[in-house]
N, C-alpha and C. Protein backbone atom coordinates (compact mmCIF):
# COMPACT_ATOMS: atom_id res chain seq x y z
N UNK A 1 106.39 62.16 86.22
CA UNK A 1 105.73 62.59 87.43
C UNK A 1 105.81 61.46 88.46
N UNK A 2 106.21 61.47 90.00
CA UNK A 2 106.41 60.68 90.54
C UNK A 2 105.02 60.39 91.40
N UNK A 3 104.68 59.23 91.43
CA UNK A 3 103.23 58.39 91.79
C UNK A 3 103.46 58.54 93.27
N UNK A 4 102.22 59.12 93.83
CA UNK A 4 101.92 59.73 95.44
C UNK A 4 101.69 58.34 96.17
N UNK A 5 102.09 58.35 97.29
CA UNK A 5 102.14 57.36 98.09
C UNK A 5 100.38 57.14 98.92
N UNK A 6 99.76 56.27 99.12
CA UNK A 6 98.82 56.29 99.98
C UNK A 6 99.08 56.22 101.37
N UNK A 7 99.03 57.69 101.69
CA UNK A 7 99.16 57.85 103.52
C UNK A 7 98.09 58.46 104.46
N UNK A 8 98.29 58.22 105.39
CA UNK A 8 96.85 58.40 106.55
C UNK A 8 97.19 60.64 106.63
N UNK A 9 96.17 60.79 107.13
CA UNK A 9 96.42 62.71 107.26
C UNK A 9 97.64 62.81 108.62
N UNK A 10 97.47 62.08 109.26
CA UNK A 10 98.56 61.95 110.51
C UNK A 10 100.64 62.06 109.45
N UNK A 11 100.49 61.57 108.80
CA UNK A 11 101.58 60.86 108.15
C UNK A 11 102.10 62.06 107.33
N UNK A 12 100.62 62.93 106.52
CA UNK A 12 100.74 63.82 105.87
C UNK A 12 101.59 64.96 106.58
N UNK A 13 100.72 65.18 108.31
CA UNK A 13 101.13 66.46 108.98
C UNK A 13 102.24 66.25 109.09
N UNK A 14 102.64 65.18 109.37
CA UNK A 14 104.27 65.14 110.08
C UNK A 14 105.31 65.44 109.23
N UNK A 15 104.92 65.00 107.73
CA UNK A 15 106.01 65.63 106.34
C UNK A 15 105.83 66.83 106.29
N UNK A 16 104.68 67.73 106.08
CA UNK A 16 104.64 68.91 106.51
C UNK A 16 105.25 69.93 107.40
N UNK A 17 105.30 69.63 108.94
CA UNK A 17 106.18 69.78 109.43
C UNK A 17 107.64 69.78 109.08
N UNK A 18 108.18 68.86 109.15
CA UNK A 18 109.37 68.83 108.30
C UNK A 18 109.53 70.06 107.59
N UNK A 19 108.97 70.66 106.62
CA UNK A 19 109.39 71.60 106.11
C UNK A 19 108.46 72.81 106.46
N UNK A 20 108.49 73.15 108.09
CA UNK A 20 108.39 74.22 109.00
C UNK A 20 106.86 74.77 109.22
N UNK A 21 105.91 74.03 108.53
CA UNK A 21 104.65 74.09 108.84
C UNK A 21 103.82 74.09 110.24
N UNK A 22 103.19 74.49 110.82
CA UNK A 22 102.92 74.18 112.37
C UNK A 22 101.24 73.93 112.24
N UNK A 23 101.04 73.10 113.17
CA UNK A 23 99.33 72.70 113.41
C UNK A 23 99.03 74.18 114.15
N UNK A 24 98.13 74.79 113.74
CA UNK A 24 96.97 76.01 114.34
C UNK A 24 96.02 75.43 114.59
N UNK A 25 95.14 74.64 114.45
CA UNK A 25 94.41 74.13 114.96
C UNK A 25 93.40 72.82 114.79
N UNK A 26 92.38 72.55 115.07
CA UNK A 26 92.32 71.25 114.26
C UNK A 26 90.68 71.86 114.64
N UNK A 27 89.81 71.65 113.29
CA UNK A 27 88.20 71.84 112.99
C UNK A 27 87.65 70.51 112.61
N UNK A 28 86.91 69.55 113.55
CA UNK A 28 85.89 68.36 112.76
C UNK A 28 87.41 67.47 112.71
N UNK A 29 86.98 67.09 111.64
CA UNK A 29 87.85 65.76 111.42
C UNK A 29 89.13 66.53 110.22
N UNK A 30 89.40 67.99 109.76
CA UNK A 30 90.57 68.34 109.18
C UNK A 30 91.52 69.18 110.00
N UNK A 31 92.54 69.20 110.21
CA UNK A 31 93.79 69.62 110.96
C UNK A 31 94.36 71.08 109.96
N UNK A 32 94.39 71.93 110.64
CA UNK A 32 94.89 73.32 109.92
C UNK A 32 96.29 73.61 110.22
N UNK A 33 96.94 74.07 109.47
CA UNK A 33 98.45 74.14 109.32
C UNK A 33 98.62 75.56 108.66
N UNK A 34 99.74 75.99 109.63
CA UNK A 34 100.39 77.79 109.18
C UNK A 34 101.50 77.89 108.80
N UNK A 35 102.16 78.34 108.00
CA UNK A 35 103.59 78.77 107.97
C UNK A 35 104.01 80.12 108.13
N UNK A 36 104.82 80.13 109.29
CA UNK A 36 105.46 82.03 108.86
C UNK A 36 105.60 82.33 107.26
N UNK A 37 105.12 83.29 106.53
CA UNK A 37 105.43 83.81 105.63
C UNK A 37 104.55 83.37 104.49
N UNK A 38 103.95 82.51 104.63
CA UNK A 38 103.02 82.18 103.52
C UNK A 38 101.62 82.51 103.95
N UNK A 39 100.82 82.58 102.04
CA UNK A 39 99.64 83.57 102.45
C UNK A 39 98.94 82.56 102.37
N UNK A 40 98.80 81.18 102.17
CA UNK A 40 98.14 79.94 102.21
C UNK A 40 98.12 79.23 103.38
N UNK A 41 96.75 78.35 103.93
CA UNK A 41 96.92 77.69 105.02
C UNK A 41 96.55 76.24 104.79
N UNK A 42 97.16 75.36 104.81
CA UNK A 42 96.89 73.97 104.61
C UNK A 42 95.42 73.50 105.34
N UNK A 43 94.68 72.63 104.69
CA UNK A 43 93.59 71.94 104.85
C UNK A 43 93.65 70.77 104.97
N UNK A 44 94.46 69.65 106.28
CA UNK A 44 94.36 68.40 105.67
C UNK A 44 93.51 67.62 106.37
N UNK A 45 92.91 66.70 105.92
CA UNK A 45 91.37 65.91 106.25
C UNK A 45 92.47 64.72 107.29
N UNK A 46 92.16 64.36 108.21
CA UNK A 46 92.39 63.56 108.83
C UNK A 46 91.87 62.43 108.70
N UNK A 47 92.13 61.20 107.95
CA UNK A 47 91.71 60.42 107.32
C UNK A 47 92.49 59.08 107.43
N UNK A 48 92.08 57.94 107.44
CA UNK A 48 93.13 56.72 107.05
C UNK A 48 93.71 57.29 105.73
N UNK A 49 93.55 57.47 104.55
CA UNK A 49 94.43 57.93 103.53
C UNK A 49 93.45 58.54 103.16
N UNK A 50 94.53 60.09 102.70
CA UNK A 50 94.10 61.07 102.31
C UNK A 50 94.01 60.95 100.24
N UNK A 51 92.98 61.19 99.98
CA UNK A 51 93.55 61.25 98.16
C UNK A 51 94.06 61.57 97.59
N UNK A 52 94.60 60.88 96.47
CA UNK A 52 96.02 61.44 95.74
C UNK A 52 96.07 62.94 95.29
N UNK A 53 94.42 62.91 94.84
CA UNK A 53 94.03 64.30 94.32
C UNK A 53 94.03 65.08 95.28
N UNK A 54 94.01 65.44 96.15
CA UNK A 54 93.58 65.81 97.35
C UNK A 54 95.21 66.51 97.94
N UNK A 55 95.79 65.25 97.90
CA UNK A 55 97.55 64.97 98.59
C UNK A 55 98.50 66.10 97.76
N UNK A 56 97.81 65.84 96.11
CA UNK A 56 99.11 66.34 95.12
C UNK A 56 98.01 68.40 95.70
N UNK A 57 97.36 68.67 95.47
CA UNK A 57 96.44 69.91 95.50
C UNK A 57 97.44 70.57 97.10
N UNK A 58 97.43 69.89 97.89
CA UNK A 58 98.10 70.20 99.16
C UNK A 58 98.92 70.25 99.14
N UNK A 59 100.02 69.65 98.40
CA UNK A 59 101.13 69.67 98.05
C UNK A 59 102.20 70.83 97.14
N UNK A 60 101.07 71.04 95.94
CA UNK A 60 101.33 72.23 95.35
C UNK A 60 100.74 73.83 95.90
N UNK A 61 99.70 73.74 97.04
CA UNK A 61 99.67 75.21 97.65
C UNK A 61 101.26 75.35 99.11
N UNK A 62 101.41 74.12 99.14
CA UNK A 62 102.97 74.14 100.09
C UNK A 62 103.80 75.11 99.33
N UNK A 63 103.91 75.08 98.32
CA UNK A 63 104.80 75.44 96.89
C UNK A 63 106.22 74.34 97.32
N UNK A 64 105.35 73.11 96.88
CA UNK A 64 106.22 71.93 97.00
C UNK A 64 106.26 71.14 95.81
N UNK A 65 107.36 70.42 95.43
CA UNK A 65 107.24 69.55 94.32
C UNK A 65 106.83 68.13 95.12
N UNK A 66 106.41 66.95 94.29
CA UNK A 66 106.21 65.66 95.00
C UNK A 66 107.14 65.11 94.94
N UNK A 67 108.17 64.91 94.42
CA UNK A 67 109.43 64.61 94.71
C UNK A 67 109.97 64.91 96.20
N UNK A 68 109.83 66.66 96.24
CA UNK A 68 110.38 66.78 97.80
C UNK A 68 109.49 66.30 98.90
N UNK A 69 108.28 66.45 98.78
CA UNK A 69 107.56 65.37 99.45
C UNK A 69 107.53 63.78 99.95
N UNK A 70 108.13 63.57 98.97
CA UNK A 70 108.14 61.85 98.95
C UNK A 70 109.47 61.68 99.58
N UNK A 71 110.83 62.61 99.27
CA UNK A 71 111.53 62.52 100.11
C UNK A 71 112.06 62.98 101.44
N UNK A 72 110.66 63.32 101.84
CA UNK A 72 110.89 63.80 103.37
C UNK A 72 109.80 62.92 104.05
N UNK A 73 109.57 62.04 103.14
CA UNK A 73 108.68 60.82 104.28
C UNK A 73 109.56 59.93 104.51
């Protein structure tokens, strides 16, 4: 299993993007994210670093591996 990087929620959205995600809107201090076609909407806390637990959970409702994650930062 490849070990999650410690990154700020800013750092998070922008890999996200990358693989076609868009900001909808932003509530408090977490940033909401849509994708055409998916029935899931990302939750990410805007944070100096977000938690691993937290990172990998967000990661797998993407229907992403952390591998492809890590290589699109």
């Amino acid at each position: 299993m490849s070990s999650l990087p410690a990154i700020s929620g800013g750092e998070v959205v922008r890999v996200f993007q990358k693989f076609g995600w868009n900001v909808a809107r932003q509530s408090g201090s977490h940033i909401i994210m849509t994708k055409e076609g998916e029935i899931a909407s990302l939750s990410i806390p805007n944070h100096r670093q977000v938690a691993k637990g937290t990172l990998r959970s967000l990661i797998r409702s993407a229907n992403m591996t952390v591998g492809e994650f890590i290589g699109a930062k």
